[in-house]
PDB file of N, CA and C in Angstrom:
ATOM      1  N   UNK A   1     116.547  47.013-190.703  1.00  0.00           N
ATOM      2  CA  UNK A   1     116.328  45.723-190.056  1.00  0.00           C
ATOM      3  C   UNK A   1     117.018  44.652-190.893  1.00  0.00           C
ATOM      4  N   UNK A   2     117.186  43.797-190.043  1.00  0.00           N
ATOM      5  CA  UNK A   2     118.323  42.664-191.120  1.00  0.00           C
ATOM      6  C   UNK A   2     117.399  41.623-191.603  1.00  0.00           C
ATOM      7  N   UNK A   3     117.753  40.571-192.420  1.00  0.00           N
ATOM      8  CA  UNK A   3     117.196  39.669-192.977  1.00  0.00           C
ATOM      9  C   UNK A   3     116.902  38.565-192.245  1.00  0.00           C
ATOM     10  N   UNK A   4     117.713  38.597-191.067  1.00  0.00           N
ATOM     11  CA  UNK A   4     117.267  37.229-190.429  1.00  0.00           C
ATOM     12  C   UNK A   4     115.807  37.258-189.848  1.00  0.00           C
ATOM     13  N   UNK A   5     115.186  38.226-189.677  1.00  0.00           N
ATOM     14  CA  UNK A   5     113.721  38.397-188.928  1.00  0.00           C
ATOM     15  C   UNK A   5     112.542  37.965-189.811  1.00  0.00           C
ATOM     16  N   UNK A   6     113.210  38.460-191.750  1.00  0.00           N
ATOM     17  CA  UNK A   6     112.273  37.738-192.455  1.00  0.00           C
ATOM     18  C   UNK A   6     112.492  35.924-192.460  1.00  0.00           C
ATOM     19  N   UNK A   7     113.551  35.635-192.144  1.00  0.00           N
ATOM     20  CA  UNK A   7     114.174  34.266-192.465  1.00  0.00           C
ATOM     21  C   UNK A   7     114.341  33.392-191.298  1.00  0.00           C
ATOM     22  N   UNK A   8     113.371  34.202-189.980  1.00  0.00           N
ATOM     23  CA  UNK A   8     113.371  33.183-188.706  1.00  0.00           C
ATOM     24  C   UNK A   8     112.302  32.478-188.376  1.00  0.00           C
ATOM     25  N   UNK A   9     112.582  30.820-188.099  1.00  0.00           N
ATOM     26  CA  UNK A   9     111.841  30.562-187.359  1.00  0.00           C
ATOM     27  C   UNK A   9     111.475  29.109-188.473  1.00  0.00           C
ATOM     28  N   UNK A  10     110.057  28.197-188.402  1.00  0.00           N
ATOM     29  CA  UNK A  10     109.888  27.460-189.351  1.00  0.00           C
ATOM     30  C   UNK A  10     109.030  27.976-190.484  1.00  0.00           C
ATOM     31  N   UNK A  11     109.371  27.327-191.683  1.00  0.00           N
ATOM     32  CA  UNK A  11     108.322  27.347-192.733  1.00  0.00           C
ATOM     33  C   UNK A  11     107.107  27.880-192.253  1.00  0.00           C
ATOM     34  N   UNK A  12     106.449  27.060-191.242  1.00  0.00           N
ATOM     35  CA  UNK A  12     104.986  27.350-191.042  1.00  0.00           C
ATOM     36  C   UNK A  12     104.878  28.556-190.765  1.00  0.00           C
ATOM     37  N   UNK A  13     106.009  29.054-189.825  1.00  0.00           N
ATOM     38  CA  UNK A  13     106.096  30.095-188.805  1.00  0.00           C
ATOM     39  C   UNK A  13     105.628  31.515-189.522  1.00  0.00           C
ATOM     40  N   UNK A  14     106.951  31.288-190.868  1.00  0.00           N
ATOM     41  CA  UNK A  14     106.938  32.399-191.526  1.00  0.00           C
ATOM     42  C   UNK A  14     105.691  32.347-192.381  1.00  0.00           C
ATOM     43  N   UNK A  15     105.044  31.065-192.612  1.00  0.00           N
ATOM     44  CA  UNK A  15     103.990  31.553-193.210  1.00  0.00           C
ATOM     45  C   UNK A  15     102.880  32.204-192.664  1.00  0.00           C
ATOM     46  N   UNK A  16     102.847  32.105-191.644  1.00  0.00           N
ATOM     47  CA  UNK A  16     101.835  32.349-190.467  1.00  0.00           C
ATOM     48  C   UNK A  16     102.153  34.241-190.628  1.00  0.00           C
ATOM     49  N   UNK A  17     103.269  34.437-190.546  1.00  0.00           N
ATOM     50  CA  UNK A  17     103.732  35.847-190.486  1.00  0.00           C
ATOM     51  C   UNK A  17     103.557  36.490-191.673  1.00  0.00           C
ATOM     52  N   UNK A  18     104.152  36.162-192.573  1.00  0.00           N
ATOM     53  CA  UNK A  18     103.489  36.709-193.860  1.00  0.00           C
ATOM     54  C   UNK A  18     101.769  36.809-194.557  1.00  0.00           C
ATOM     55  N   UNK A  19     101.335  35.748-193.497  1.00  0.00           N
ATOM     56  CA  UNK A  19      99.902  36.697-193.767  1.00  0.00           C
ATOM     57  C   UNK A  19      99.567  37.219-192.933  1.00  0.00           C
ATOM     58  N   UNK A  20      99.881  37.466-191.953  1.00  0.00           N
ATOM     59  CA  UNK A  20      99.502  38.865-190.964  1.00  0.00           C
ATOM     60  C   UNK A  20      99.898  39.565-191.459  1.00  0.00           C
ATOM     61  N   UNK A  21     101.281  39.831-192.371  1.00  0.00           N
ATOM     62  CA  UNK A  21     101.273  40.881-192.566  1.00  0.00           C
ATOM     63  C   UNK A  21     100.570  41.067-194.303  1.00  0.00           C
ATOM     64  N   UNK A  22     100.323  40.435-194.720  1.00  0.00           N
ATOM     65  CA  UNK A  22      99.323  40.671-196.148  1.00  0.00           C
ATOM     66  C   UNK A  22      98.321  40.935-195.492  1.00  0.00           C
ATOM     67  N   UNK A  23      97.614  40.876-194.159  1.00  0.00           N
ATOM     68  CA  UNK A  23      96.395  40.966-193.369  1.00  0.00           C
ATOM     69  C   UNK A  23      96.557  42.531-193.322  1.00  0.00           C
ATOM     70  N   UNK A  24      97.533  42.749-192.622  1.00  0.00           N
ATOM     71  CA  UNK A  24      98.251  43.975-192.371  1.00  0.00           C
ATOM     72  C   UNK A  24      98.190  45.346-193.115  1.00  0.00           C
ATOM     73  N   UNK A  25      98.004  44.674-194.857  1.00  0.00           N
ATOM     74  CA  UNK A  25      98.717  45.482-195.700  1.00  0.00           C
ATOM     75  C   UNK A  25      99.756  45.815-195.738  1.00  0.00           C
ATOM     76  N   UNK A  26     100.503  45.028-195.118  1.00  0.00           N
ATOM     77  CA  UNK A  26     102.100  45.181-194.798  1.00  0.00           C
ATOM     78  C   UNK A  26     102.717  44.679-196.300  1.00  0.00           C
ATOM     79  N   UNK A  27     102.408  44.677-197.391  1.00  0.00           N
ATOM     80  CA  UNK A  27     102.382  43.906-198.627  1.00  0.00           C
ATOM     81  C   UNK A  27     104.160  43.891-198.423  1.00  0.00           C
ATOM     82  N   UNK A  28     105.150  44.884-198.436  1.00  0.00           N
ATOM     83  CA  UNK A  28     106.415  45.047-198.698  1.00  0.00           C
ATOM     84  C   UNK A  28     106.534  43.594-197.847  1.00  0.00           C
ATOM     85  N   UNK A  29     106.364  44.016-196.578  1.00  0.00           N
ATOM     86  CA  UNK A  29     107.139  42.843-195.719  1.00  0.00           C
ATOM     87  C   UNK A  29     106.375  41.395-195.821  1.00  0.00           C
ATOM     88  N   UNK A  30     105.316  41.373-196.021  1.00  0.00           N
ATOM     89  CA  UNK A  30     104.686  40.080-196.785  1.00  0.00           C
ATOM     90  C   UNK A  30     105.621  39.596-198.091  1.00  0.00           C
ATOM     91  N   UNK A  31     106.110  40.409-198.722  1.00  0.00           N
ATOM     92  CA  UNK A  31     106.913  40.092-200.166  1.00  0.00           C
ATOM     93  C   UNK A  31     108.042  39.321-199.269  1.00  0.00           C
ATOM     94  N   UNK A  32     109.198  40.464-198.371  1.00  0.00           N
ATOM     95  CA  UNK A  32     110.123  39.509-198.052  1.00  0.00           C
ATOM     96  C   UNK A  32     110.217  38.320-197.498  1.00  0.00           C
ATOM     97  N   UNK A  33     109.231  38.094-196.832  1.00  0.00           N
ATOM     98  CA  UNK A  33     108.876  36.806-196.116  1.00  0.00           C
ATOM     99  C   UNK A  33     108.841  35.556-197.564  1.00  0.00           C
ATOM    100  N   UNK A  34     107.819  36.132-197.867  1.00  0.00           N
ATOM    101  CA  UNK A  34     107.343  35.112-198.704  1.00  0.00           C
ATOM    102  C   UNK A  34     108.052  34.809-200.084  1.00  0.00           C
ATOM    103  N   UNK A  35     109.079  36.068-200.464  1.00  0.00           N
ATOM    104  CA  UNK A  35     110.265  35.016-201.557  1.00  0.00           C
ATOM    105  C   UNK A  35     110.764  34.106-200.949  1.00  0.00           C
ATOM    106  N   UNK A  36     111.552  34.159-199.718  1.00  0.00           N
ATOM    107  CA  UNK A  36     112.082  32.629-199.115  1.00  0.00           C
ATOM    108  C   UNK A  36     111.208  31.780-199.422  1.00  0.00           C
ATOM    109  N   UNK A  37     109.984  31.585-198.559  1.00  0.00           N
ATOM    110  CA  UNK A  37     109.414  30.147-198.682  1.00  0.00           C
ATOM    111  C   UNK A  37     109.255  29.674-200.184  1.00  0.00           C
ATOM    112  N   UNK A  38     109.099  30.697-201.048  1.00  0.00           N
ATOM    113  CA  UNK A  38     108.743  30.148-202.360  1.00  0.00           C
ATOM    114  C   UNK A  38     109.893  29.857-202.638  1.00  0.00           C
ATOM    115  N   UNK A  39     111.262  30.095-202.557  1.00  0.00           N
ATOM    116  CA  UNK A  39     112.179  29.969-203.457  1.00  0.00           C
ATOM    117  C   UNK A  39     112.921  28.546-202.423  1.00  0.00           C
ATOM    118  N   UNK A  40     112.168  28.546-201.343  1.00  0.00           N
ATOM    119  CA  UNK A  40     112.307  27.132-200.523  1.00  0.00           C
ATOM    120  C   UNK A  40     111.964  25.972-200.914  1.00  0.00           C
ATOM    121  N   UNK A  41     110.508  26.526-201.352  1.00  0.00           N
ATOM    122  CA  UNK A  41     108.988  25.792-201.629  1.00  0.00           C
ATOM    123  C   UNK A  41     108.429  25.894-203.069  1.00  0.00           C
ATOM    124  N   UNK A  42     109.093  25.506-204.048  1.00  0.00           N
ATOM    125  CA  UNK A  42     108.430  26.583-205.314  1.00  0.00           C
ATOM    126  C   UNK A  42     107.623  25.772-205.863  1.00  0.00           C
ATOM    127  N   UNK A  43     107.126  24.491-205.363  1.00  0.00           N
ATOM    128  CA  UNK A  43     105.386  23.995-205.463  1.00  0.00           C
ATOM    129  C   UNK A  43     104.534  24.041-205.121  1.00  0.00           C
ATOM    130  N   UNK A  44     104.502  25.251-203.712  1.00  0.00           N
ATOM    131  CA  UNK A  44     103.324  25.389-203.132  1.00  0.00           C
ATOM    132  C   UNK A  44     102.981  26.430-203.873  1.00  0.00           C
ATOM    133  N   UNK A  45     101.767  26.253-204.108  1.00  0.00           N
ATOM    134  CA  UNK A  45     100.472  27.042-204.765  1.00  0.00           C
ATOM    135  C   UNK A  45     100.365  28.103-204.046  1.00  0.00           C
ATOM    136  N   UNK A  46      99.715  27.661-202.485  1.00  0.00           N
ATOM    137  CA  UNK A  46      99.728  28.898-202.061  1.00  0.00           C
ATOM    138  C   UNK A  46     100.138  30.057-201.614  1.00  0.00           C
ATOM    139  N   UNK A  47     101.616  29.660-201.541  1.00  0.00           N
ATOM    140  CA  UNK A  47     103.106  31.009-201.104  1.00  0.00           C
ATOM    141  C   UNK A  47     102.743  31.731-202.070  1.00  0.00           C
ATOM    142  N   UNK A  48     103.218  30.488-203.036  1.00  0.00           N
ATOM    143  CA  UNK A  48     103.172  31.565-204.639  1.00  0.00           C
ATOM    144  C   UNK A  48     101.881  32.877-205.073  1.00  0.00           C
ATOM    145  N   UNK A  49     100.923  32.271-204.319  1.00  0.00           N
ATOM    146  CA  UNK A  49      99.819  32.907-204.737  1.00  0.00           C
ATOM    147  C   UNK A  49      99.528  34.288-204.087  1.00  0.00           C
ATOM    148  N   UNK A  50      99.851  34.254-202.677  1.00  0.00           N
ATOM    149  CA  UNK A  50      99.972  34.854-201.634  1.00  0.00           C
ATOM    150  C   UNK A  50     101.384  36.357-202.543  1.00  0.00           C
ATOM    151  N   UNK A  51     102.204  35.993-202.521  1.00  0.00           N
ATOM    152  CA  UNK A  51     103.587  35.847-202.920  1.00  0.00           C
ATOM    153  C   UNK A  51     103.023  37.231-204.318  1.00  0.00           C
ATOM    154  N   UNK A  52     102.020  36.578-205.086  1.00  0.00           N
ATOM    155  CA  UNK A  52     101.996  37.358-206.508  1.00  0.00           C
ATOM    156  C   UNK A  52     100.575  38.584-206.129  1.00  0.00           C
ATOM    157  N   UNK A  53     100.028  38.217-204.808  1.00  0.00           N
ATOM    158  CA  UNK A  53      98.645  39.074-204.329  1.00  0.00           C
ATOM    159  C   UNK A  53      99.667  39.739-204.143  1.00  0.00           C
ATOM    160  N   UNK A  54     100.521  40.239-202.724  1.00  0.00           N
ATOM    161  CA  UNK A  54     101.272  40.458-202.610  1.00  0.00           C
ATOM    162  C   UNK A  54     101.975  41.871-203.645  1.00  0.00           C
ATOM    163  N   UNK A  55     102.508  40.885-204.182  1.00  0.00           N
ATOM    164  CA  UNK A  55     103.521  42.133-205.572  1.00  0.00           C
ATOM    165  C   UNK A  55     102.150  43.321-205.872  1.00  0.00           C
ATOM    166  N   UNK A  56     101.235  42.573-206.568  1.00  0.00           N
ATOM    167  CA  UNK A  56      99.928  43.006-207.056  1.00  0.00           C
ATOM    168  C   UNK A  56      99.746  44.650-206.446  1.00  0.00           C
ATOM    169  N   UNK A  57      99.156  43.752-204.834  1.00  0.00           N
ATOM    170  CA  UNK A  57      98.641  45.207-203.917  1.00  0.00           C
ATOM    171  C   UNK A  57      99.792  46.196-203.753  1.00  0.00           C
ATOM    172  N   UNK A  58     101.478  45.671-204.012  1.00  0.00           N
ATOM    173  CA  UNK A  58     102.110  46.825-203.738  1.00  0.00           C
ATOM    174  C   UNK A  58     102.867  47.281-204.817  1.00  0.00           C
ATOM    175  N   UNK A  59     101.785  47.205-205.978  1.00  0.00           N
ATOM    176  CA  UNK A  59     102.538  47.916-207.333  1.00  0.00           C
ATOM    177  C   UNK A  59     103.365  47.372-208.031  1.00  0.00           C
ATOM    178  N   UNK A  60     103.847  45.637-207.570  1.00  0.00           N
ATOM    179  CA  UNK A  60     105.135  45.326-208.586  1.00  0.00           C
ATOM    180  C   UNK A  60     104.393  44.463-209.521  1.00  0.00           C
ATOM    181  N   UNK A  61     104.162  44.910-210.651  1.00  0.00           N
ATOM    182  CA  UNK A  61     103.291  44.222-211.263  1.00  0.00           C
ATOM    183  C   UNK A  61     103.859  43.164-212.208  1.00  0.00           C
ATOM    184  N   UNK A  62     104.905  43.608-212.366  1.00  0.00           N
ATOM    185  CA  UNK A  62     105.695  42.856-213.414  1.00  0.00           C
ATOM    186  C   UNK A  62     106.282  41.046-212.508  1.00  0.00           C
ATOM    187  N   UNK A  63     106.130  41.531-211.708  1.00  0.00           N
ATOM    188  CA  UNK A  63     106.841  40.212-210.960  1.00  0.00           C
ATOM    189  C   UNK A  63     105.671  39.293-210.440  1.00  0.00           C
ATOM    190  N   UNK A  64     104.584  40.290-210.178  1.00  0.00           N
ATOM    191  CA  UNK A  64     103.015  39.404-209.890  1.00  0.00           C
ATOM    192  C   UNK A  64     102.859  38.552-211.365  1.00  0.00           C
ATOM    193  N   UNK A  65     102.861  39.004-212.335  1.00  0.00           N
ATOM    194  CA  UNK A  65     102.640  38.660-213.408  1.00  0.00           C
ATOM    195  C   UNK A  65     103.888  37.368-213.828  1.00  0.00           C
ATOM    196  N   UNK A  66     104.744  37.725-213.774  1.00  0.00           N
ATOM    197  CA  UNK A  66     106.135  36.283-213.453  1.00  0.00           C
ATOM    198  C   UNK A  66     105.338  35.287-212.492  1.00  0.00           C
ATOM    199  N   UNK A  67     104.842  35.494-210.739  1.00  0.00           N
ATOM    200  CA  UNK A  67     104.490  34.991-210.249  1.00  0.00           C
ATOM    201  C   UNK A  67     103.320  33.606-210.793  1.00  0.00           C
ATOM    202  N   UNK A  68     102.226  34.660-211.110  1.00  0.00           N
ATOM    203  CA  UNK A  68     101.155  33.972-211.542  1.00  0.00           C
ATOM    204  C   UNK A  68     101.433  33.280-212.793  1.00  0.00           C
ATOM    205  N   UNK A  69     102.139  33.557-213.920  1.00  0.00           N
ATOM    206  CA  UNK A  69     102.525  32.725-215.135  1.00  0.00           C
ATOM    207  C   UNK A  69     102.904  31.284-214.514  1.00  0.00           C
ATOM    208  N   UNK A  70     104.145  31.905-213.425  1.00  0.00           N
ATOM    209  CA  UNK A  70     104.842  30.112-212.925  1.00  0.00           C
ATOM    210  C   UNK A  70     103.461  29.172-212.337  1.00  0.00           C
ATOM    211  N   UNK A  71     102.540  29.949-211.621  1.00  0.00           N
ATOM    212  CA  UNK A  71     101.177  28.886-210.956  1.00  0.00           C
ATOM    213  C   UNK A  71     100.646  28.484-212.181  1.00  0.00           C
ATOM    214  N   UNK A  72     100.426  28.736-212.978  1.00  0.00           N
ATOM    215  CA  UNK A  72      99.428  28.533-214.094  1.00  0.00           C
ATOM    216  C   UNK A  72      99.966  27.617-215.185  1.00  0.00           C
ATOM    217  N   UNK A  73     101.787  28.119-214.853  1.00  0.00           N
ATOM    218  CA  UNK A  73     102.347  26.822-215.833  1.00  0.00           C
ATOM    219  C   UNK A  73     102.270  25.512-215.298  1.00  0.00           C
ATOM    220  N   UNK A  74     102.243  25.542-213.877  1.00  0.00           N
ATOM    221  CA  UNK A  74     101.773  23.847-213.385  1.00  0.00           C
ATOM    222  C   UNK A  74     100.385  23.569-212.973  1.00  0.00           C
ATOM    223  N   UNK A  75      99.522  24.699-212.709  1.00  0.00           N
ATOM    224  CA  UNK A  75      98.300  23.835-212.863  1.00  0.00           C
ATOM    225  C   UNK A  75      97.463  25.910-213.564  1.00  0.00           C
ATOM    226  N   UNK A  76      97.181  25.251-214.700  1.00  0.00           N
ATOM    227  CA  UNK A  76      96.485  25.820-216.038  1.00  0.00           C
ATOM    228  C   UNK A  76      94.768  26.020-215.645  1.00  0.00           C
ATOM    229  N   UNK A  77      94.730  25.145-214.574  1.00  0.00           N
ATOM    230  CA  UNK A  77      93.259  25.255-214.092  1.00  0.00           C
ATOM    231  C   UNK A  77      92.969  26.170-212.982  1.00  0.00           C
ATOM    232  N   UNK A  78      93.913  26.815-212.191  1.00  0.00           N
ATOM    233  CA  UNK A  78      94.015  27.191-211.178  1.00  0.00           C
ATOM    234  C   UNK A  78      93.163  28.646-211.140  1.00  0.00           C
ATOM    235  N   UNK A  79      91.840  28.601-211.338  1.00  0.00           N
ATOM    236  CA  UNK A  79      90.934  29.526-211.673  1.00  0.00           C
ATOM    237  C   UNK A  79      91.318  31.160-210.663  1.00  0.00           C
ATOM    238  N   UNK A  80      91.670  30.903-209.785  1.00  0.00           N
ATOM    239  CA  UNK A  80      92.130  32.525-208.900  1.00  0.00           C
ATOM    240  C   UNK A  80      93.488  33.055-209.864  1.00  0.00           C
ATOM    241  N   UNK A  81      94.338  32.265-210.274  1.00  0.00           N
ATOM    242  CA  UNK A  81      95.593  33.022-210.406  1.00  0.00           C
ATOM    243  C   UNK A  81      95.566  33.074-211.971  1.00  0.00           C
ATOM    244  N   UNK A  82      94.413  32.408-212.266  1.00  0.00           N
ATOM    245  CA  UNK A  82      93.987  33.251-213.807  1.00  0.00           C
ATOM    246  C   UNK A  82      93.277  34.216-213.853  1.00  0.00           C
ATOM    247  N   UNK A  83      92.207  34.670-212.824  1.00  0.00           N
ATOM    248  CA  UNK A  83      91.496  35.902-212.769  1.00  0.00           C
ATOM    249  C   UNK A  83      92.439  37.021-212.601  1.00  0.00           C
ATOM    250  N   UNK A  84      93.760  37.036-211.500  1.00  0.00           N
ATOM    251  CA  UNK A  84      94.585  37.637-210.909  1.00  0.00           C
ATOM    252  C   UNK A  84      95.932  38.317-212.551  1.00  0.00           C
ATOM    253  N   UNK A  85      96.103  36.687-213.086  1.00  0.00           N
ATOM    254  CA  UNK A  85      96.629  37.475-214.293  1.00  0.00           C
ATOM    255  C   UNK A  85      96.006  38.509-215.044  1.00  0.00           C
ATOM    256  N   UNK A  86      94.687  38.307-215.166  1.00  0.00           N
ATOM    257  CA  UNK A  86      93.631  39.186-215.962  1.00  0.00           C
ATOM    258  C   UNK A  86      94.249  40.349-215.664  1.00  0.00           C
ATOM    259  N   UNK A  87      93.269  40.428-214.431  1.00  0.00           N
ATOM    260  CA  UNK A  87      93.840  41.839-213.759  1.00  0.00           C
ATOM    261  C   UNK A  87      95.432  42.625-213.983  1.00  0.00           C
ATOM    262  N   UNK A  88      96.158  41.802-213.562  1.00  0.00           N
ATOM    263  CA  UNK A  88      97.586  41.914-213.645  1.00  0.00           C
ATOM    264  C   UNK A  88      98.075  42.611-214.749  1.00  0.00           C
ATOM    265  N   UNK A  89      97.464  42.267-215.954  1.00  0.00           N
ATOM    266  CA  UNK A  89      97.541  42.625-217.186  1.00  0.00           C
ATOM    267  C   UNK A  89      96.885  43.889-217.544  1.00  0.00           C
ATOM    268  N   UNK A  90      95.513  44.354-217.330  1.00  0.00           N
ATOM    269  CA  UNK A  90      94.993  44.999-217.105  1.00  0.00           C
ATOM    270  C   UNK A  90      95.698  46.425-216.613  1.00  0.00           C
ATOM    271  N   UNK A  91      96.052  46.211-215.493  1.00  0.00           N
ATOM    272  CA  UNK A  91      96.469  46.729-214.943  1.00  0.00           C
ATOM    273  C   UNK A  91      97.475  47.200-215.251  1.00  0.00           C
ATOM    274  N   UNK A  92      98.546  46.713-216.294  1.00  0.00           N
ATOM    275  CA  UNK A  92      99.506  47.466-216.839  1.00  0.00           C
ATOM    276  C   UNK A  92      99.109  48.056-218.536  1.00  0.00           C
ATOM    277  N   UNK A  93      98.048  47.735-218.184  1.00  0.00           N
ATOM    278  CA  UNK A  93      97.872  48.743-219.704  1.00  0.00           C
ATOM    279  C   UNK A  93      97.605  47.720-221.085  1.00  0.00           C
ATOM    280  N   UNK A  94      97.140  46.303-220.776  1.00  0.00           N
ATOM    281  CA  UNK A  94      97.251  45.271-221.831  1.00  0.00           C
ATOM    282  C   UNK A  94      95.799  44.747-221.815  1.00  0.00           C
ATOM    283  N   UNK A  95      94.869  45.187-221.929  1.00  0.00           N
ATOM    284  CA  UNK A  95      93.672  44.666-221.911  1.00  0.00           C
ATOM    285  C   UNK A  95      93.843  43.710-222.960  1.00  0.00           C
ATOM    286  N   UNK A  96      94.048  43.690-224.554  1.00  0.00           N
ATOM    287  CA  UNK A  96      93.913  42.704-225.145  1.00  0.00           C
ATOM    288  C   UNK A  96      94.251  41.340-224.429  1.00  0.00           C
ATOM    289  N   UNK A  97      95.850  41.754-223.759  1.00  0.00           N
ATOM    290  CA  UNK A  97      96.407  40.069-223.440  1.00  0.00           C
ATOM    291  C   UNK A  97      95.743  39.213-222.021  1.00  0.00           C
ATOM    292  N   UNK A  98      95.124  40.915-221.489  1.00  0.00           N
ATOM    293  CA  UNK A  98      93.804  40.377-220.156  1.00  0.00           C
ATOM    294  C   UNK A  98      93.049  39.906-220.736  1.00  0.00           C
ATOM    295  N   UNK A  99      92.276  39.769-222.103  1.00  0.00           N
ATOM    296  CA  UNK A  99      90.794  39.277-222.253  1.00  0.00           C
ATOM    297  C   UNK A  99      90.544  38.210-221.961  1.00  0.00           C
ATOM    298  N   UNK A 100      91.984  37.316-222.495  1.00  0.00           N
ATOM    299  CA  UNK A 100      90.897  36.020-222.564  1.00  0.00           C
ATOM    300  C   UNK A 100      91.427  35.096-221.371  1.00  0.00           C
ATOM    301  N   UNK A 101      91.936  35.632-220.553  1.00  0.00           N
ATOM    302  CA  UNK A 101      92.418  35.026-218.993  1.00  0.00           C
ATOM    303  C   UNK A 101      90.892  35.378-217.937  1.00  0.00           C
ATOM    304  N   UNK A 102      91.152  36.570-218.148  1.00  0.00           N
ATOM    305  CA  UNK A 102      89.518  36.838-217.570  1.00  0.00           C
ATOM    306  C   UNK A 102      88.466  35.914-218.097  1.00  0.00           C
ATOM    307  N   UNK A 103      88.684  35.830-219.545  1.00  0.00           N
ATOM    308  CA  UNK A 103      87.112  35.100-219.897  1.00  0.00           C
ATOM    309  C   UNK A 103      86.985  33.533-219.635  1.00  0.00           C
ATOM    310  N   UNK A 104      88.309  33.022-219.837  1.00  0.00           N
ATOM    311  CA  UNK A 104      88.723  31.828-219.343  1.00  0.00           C
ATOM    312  C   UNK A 104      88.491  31.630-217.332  1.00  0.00           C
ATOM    313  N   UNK A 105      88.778  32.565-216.242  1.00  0.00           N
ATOM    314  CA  UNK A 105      88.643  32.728-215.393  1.00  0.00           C
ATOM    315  C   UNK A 105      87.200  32.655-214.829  1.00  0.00           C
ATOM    316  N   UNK A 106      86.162  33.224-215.208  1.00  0.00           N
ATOM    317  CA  UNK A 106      84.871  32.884-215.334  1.00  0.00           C
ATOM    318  C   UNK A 106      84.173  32.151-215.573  1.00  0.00           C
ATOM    319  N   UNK A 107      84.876  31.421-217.282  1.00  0.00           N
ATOM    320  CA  UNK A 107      84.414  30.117-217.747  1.00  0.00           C
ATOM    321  C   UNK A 107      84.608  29.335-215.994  1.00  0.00           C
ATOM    322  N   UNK A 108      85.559  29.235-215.799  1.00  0.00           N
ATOM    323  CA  UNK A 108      85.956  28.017-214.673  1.00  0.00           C
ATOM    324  C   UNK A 108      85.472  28.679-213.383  1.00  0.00           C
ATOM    325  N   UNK A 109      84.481  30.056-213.307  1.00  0.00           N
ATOM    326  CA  UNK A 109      83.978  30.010-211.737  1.00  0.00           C
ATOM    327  C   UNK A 109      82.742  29.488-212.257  1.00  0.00           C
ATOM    328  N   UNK A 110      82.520  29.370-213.251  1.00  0.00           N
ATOM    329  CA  UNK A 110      80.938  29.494-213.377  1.00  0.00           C
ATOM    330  C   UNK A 110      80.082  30.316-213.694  1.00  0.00           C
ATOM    331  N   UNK A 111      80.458  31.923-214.180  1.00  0.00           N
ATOM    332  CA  UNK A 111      79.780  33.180-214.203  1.00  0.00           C
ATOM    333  C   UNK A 111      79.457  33.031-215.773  1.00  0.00           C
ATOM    334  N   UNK A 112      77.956  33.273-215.940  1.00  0.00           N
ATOM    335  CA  UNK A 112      77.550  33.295-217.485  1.00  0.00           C
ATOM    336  C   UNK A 112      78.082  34.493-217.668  1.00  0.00           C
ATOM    337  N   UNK A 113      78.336  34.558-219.503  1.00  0.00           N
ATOM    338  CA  UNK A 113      77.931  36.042-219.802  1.00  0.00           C
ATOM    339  C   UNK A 113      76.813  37.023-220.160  1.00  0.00           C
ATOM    340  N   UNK A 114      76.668  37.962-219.072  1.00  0.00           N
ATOM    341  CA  UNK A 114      75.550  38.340-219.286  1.00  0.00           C
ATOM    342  C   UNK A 114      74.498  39.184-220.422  1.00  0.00           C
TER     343      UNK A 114
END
């Protein structure tokens, strides 16, 4: 299939499409959609976020982890895409450099430690 199908239509359009298909589990074709808008859009929070769930659920971890660094370098408070690094990290085998994103992630939902 060619590229224009990820690249048709408006902004909204495709955003609309890329989460049906993250709805989907369509994660691959959620990815292609959603590098355009980000690399359209690279202040919206939520492409990006979408964008690094995305990589996450379909194994690219290294680029979820790029993803979520760039959200966090402009807003540091952004309590989901610090839990998500946790994980992210985690997930490749780095618990130390997960700890304190997770613990920081909690601090800011509110979860004591128990």
């Amino acid at each position: 299939m060619s590229d224009t199908y990820y690249e048709f239509g408006t902004a909204a359009d495709r955003w609309s499409r890329a989460q049906l298909f993250f709805d989907a589990k369509e994660y691959q074709t959620a990815v292609r959609i959603l590098r355009g808008l980000v690399a359209e859009h690279p202040d919206q929070t939520a492409q990006r976020l979408l964008l690094a769930r995305a990589y996450y659920h379909s194994a690219q971890l290294k680029p979820a982890e790029a993803e979520l660094r760039a959200i966090l370098e402009r807003d540091p408070v952004e309590h989901y895409a610090r839990l998500m690094l946790g994980r992210t990290l985690e997930r490749q085998g780095r618990p130390d450099e997960a700890a304190p994103h997770l613990r920081m992630a909690a601090a800011m939902s509110g979860e004591l430690p128990s």
